[in-house]
Protein backbone atom coordinates (compact mmCIF):
# COMPACT_ATOMS: atom_id res chain seq x y z
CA UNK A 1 -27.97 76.50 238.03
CA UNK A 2 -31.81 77.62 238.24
CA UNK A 3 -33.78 79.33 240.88
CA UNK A 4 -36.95 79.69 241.22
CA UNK A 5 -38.09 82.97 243.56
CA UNK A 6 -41.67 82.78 244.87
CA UNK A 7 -42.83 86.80 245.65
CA UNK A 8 -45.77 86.05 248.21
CA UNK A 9 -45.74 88.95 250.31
CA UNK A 10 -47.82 91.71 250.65
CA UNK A 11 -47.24 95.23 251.06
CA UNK A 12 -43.87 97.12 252.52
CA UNK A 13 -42.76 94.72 254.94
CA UNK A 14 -40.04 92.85 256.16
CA UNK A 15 -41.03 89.86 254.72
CA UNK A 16 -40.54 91.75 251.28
CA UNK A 17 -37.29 93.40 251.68
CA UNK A 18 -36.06 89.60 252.98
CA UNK A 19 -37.32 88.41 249.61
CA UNK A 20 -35.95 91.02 247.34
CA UNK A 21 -32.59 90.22 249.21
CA UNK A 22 -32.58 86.46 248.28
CA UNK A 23 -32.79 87.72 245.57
CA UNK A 24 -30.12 89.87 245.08
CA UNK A 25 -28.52 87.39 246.27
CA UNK A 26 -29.47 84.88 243.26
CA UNK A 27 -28.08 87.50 241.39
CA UNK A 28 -24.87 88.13 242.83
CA UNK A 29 -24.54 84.43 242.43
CA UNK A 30 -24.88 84.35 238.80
CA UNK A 31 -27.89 81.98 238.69
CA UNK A 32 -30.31 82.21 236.19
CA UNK A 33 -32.83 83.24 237.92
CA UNK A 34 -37.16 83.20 237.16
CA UNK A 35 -39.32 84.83 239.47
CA UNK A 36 -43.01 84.66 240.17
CA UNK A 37 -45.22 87.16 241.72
CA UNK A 38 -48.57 85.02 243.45
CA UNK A 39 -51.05 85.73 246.05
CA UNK A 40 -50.88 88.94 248.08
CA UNK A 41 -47.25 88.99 245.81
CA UNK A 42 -48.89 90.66 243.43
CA UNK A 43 -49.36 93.33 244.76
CA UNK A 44 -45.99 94.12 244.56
CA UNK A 45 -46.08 94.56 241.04
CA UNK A 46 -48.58 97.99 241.53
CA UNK A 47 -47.30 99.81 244.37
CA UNK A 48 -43.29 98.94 245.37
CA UNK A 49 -40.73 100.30 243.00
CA UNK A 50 -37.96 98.19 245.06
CA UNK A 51 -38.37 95.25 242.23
CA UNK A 52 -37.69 97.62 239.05
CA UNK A 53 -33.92 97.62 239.33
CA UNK A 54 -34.62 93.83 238.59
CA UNK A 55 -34.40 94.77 234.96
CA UNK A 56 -30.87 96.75 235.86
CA UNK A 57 -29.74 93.33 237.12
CA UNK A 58 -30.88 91.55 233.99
CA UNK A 59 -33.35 89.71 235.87
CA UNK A 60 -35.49 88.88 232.45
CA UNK A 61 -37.87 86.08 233.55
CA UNK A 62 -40.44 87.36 235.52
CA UNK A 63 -43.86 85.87 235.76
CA UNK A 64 -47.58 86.59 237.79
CA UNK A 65 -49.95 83.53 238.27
CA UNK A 66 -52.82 83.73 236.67
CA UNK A 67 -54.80 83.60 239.27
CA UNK A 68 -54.36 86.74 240.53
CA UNK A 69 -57.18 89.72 239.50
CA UNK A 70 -54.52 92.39 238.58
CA UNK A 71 -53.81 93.16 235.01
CA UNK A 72 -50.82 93.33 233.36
CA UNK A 73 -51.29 97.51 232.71
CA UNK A 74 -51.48 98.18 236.58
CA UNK A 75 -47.82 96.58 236.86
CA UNK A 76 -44.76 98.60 237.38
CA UNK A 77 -42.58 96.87 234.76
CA UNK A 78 -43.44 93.95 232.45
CA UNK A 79 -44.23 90.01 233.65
CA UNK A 80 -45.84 87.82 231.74
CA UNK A 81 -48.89 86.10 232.94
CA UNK A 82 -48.54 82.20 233.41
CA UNK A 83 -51.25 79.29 235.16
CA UNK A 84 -50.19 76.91 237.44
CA UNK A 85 -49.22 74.10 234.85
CA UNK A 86 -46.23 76.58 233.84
CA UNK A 87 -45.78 77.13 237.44
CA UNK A 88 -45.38 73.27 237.94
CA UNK A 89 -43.00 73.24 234.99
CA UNK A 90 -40.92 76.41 235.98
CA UNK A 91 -40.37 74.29 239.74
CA UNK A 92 -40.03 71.08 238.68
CA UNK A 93 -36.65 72.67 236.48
CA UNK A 94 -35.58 74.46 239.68
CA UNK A 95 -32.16 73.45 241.17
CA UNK A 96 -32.68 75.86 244.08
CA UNK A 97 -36.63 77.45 245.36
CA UNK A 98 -36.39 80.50 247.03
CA UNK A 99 -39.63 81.25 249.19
């Protein structure tokens, strides 16, 4: 099965460890798994070292929207950047979206 994980949140919050547990949880689940950092997500990729261990977990799909005005040497570990055609594709594959 696919999932899709959508990282929206900002900052070292609740809302972020919730999402970074759904995920987890993805993984402990075996699915393969593609995650997208977007909006105030981004941010995530600069400043919280929680999402690292992704790459531990094998987590190997991991993408930032276009959109966004980081760039790719500000980000903690590697994600590639994709625009929101991909986006539609990578959903549109989905089995399971987690928000």
């Amino acid at each position: 099965m696919k999932a899709l994980a959508l990282i929206t949140a900002a900052g070292n919050t609740d809302v972020t460890q919730w999402q970074f547990n759904k995920i987890m949880a993805a993984i402990a689940y075996d699915l393969e798994l593609n995650i997208v950092f977007m909006c105030a997500g981004v941010e995530q990729l600069t400043n919280n070292k929680i999402w690292k261990c992704l790459e531990l977990y094998g987590v190997e799909n991991i993408f930032v929207l276009e959109q966004n005005l980081y760039t790719p040497q500000n980000y903690l570990f590697g994600a590639t950047k994709i625009d929101t055609n991909r986006l539609q594709q990578l959903i549109q594959l989905s089995d399971i979206i987690i928000p």
